[in-house]
PDB file of N, CA and C in Angstrom:
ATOM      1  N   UNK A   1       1.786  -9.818  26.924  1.00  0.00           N
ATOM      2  CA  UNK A   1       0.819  -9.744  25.842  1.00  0.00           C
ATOM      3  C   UNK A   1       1.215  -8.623  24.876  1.00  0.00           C
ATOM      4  N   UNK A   2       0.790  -9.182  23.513  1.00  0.00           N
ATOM      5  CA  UNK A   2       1.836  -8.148  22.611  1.00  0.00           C
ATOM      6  C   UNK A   2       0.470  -6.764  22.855  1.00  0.00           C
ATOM      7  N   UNK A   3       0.836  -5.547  22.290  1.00  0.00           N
ATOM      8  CA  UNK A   3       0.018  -4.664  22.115  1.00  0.00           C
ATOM      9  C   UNK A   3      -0.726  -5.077  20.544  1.00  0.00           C
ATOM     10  N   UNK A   4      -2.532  -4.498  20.861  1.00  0.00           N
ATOM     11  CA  UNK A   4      -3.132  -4.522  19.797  1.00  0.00           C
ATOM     12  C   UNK A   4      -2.712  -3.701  18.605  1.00  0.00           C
ATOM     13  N   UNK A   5      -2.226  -2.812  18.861  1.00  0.00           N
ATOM     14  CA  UNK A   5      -1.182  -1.838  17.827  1.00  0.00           C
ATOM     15  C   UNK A   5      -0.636  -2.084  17.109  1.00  0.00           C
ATOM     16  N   UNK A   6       0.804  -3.019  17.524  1.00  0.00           N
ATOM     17  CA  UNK A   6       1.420  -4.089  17.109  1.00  0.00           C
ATOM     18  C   UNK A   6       0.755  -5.026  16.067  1.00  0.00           C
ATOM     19  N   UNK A   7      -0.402  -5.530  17.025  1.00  0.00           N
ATOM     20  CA  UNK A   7      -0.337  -6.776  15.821  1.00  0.00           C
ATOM     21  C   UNK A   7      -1.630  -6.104  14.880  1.00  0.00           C
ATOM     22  N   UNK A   8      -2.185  -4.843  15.108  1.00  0.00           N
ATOM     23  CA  UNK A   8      -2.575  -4.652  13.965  1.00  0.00           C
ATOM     24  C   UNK A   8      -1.770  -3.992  12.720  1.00  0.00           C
ATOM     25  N   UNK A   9      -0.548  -3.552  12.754  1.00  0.00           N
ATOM     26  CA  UNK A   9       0.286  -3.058  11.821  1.00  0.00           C
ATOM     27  C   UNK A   9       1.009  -4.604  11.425  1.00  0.00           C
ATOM     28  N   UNK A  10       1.435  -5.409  12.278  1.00  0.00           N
ATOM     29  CA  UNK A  10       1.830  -6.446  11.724  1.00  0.00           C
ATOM     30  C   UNK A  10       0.606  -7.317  10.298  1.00  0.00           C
ATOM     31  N   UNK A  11      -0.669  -7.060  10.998  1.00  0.00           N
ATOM     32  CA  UNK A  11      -1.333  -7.759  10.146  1.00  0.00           C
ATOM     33  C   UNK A  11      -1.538  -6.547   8.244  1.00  0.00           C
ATOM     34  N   UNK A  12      -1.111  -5.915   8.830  1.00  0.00           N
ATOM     35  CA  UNK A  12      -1.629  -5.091   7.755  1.00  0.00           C
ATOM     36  C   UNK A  12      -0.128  -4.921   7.026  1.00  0.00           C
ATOM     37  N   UNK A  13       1.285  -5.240   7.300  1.00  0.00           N
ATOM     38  CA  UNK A  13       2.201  -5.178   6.727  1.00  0.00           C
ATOM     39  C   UNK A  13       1.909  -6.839   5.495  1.00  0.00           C
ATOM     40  N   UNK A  14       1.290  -7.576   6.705  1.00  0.00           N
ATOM     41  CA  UNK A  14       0.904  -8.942   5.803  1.00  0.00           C
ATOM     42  C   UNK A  14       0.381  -8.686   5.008  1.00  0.00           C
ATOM     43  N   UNK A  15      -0.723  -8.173   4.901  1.00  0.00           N
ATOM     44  CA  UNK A  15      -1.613  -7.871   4.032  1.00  0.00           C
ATOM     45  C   UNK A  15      -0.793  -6.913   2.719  1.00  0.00           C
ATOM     46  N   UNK A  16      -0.757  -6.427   2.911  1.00  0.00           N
ATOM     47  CA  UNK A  16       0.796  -5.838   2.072  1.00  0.00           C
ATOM     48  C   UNK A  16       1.210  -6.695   1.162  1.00  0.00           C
ATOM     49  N   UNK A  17       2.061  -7.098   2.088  1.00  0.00           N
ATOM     50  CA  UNK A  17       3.044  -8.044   0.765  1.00  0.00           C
ATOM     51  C   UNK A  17       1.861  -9.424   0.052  1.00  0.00           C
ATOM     52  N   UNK A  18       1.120  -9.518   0.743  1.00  0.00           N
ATOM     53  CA  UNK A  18       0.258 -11.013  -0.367  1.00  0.00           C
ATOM     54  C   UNK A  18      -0.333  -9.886  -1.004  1.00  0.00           C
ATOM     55  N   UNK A  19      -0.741  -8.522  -0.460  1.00  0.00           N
ATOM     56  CA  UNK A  19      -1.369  -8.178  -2.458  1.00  0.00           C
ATOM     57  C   UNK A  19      -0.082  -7.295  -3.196  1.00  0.00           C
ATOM     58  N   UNK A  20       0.893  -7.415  -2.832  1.00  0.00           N
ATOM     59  CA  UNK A  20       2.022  -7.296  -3.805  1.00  0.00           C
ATOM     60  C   UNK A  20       2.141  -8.421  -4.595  1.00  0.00           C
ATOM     61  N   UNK A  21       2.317  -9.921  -3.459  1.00  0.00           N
ATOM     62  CA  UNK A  21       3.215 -10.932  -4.385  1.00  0.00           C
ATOM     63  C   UNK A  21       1.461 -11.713  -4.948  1.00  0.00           C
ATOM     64  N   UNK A  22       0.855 -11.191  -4.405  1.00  0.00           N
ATOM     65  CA  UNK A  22      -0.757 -11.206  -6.029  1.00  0.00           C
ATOM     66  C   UNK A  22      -0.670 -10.913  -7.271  1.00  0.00           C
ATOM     67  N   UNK A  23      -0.375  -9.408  -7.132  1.00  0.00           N
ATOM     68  CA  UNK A  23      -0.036  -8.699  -7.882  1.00  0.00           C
ATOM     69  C   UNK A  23       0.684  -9.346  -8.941  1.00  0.00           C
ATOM     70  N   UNK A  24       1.674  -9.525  -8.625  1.00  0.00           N
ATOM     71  CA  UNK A  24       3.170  -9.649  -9.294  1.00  0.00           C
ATOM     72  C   UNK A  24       3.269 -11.427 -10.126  1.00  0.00           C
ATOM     73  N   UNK A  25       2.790 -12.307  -9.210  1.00  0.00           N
ATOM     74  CA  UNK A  25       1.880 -13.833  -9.465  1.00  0.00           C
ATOM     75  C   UNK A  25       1.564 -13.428 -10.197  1.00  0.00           C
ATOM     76  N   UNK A  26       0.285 -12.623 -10.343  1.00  0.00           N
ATOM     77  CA  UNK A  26      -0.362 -12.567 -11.500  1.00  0.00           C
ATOM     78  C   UNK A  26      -0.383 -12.651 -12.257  1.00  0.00           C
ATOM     79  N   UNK A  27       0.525 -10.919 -12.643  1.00  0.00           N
ATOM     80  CA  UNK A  27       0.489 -10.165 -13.944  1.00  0.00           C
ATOM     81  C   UNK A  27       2.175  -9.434 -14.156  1.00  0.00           C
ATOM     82  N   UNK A  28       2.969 -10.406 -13.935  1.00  0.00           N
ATOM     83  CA  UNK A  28       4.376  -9.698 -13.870  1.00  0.00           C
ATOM     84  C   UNK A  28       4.427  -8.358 -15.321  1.00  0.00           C
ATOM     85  N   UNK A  29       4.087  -8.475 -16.445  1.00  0.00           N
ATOM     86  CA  UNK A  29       4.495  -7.606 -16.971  1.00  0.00           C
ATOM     87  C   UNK A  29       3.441  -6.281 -16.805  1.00  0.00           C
ATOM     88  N   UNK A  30       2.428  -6.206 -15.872  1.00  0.00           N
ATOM     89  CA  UNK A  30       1.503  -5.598 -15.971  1.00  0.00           C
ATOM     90  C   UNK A  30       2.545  -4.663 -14.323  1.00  0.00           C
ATOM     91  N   UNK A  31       3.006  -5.190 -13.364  1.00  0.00           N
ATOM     92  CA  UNK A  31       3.727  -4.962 -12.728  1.00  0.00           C
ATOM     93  C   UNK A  31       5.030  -3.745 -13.230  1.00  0.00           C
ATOM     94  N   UNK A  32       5.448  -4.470 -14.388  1.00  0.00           N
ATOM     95  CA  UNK A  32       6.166  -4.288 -14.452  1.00  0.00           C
ATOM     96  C   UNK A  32       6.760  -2.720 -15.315  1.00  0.00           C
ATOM     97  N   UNK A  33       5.396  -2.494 -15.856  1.00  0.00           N
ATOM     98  CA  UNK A  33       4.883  -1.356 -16.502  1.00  0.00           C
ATOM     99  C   UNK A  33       4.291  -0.074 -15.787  1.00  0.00           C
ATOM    100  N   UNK A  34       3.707  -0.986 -14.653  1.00  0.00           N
ATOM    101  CA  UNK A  34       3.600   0.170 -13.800  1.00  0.00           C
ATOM    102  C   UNK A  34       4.937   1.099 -13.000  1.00  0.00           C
ATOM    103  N   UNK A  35       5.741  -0.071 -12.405  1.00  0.00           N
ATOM    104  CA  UNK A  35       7.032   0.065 -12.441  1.00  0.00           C
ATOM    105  C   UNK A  35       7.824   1.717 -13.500  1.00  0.00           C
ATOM    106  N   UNK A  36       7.953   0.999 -14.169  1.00  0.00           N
ATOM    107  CA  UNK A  36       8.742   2.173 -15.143  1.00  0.00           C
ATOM    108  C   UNK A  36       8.048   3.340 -15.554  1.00  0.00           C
ATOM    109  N   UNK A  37       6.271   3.684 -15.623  1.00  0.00           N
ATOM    110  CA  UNK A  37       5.616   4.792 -14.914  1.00  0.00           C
ATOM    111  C   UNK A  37       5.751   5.120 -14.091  1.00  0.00           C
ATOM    112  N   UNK A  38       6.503   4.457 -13.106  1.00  0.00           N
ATOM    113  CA  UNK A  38       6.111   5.184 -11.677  1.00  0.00           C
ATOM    114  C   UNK A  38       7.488   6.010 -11.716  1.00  0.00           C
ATOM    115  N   UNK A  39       8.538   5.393 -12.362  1.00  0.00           N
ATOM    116  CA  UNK A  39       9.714   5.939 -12.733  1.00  0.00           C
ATOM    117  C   UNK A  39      10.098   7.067 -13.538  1.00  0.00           C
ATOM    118  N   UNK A  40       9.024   7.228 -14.792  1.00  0.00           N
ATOM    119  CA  UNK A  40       8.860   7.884 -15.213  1.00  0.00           C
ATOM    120  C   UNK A  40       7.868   9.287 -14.779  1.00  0.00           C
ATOM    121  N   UNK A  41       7.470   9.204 -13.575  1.00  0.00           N
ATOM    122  CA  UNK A  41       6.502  10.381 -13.116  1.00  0.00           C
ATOM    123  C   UNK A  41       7.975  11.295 -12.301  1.00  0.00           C
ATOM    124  N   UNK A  42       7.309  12.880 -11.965  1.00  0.00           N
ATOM    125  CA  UNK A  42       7.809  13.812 -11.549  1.00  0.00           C
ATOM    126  C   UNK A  42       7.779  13.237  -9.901  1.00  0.00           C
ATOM    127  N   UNK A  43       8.609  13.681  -9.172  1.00  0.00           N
ATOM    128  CA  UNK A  43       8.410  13.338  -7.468  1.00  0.00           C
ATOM    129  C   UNK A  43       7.351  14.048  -7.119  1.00  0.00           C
ATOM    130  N   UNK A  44       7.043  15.230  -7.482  1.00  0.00           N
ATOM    131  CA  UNK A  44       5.525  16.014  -6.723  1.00  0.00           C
ATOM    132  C   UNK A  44       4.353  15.026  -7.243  1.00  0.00           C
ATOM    133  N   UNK A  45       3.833  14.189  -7.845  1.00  0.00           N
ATOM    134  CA  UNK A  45       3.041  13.564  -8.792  1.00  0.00           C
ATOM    135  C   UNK A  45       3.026  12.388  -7.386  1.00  0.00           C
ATOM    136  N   UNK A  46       3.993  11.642  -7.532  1.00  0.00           N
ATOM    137  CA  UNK A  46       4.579  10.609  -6.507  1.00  0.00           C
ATOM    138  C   UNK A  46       3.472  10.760  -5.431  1.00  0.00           C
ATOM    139  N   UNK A  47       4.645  11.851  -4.889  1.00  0.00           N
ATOM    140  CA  UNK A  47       4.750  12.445  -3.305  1.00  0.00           C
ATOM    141  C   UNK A  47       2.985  12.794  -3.359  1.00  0.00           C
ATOM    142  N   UNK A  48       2.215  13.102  -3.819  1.00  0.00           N
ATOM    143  CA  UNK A  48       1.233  13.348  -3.808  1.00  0.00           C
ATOM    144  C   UNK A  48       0.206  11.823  -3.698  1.00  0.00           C
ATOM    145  N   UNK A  49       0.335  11.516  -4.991  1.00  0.00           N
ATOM    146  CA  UNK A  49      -0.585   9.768  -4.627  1.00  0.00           C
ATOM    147  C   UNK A  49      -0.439   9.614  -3.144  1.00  0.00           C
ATOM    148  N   UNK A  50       1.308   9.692  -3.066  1.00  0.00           N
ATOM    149  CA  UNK A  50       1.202   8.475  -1.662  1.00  0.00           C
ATOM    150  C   UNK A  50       1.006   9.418  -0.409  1.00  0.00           C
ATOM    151  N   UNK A  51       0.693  10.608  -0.543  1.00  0.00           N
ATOM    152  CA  UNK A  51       0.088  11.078   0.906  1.00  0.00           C
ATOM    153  C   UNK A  51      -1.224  11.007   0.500  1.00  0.00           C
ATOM    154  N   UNK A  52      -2.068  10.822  -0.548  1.00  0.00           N
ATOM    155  CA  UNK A  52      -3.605  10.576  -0.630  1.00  0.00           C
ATOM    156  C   UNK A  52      -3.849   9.571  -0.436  1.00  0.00           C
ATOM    157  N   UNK A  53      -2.578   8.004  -0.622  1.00  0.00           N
ATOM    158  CA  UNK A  53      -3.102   6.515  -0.278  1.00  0.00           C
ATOM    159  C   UNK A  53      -3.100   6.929   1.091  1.00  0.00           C
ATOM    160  N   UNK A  54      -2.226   7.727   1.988  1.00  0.00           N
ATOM    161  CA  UNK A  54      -2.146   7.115   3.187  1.00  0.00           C
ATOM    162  C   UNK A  54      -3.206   8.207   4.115  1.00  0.00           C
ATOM    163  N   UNK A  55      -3.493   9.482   3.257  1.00  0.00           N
ATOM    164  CA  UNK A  55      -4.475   9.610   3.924  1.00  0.00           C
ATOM    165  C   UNK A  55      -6.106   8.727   3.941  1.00  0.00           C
ATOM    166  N   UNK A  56      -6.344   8.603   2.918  1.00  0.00           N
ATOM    167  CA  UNK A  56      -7.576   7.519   2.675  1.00  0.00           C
ATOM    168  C   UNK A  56      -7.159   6.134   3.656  1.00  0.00           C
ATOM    169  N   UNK A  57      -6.076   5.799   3.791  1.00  0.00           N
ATOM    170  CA  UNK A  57      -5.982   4.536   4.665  1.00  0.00           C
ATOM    171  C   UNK A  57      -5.984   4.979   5.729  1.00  0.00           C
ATOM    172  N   UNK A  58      -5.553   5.905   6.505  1.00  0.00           N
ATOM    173  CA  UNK A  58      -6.315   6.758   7.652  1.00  0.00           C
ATOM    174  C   UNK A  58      -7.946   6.326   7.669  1.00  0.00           C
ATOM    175  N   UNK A  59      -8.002   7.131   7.283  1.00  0.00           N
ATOM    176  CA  UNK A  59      -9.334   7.489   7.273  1.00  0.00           C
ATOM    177  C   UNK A  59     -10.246   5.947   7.071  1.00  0.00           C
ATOM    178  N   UNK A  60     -10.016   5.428   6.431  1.00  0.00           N
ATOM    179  CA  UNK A  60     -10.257   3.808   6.396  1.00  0.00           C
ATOM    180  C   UNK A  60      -9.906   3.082   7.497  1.00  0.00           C
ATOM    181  N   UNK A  61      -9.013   2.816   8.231  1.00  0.00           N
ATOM    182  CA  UNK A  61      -9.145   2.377   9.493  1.00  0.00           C
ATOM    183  C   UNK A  61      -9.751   3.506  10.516  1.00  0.00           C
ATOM    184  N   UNK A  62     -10.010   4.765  10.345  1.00  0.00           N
ATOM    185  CA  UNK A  62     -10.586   5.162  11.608  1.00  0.00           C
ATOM    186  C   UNK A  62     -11.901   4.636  11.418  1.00  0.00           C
ATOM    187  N   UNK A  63     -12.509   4.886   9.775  1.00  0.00           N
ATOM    188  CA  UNK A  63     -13.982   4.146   9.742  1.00  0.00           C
ATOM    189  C   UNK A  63     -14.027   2.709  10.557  1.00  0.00           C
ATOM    190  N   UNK A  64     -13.426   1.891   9.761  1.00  0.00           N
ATOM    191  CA  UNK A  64     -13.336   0.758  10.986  1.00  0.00           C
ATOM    192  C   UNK A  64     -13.434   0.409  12.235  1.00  0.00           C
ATOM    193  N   UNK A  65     -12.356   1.463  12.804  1.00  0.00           N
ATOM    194  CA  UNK A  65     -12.236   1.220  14.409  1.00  0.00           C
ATOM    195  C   UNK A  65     -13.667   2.172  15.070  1.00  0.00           C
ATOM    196  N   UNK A  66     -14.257   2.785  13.924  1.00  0.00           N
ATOM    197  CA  UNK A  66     -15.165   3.077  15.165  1.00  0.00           C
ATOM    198  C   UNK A  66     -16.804   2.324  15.333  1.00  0.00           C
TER     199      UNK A  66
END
C-alpha cells in the first residue's frame, strides 16, 4: 500500500500542473508577461514570494489536516 504522503504530494503535484496548463489554456499572453516580470525582478524579491507561497501552503495544509 502506497503511503498517504505519497499520494498526497502526488495529488497536489497534479494539481499543479492543471492550474498551470489553465493558466496558460487560457491566457497565454497574460502568462507570458508574467513570465518576463518574473525575469525581470531582483532574486531577493523572488526568493522571498516563494518562501511566503510555501510558507502559506504549509500552513494551509496543516489547517486542513487538522
Amino acid at each position: 500500500m502506497r503511503s498517504l504522503a505519497v499520494v498526497d504530494f502526488l495529488i497536489g503535484v497534479g494539481v499543479l500542473l492543471v492550474l498551470e496548463g489553465v493558466m496558460l489554456a487560457a491566457s497565454p499572453a497574460w502568462m507570458r508577461r508574467a513570465m518576463k516580470s518574473a525575469l525581470a525582478k531582483p532574486d531577493n524579491i523572488l526568493r522571498a514570494v516563494g518562501i511566503g507561497s510555501a510558507v502559506a501552503g504549509l500552513i494551509l495544509i496543516w489547517i486542513i489536516r487538522r
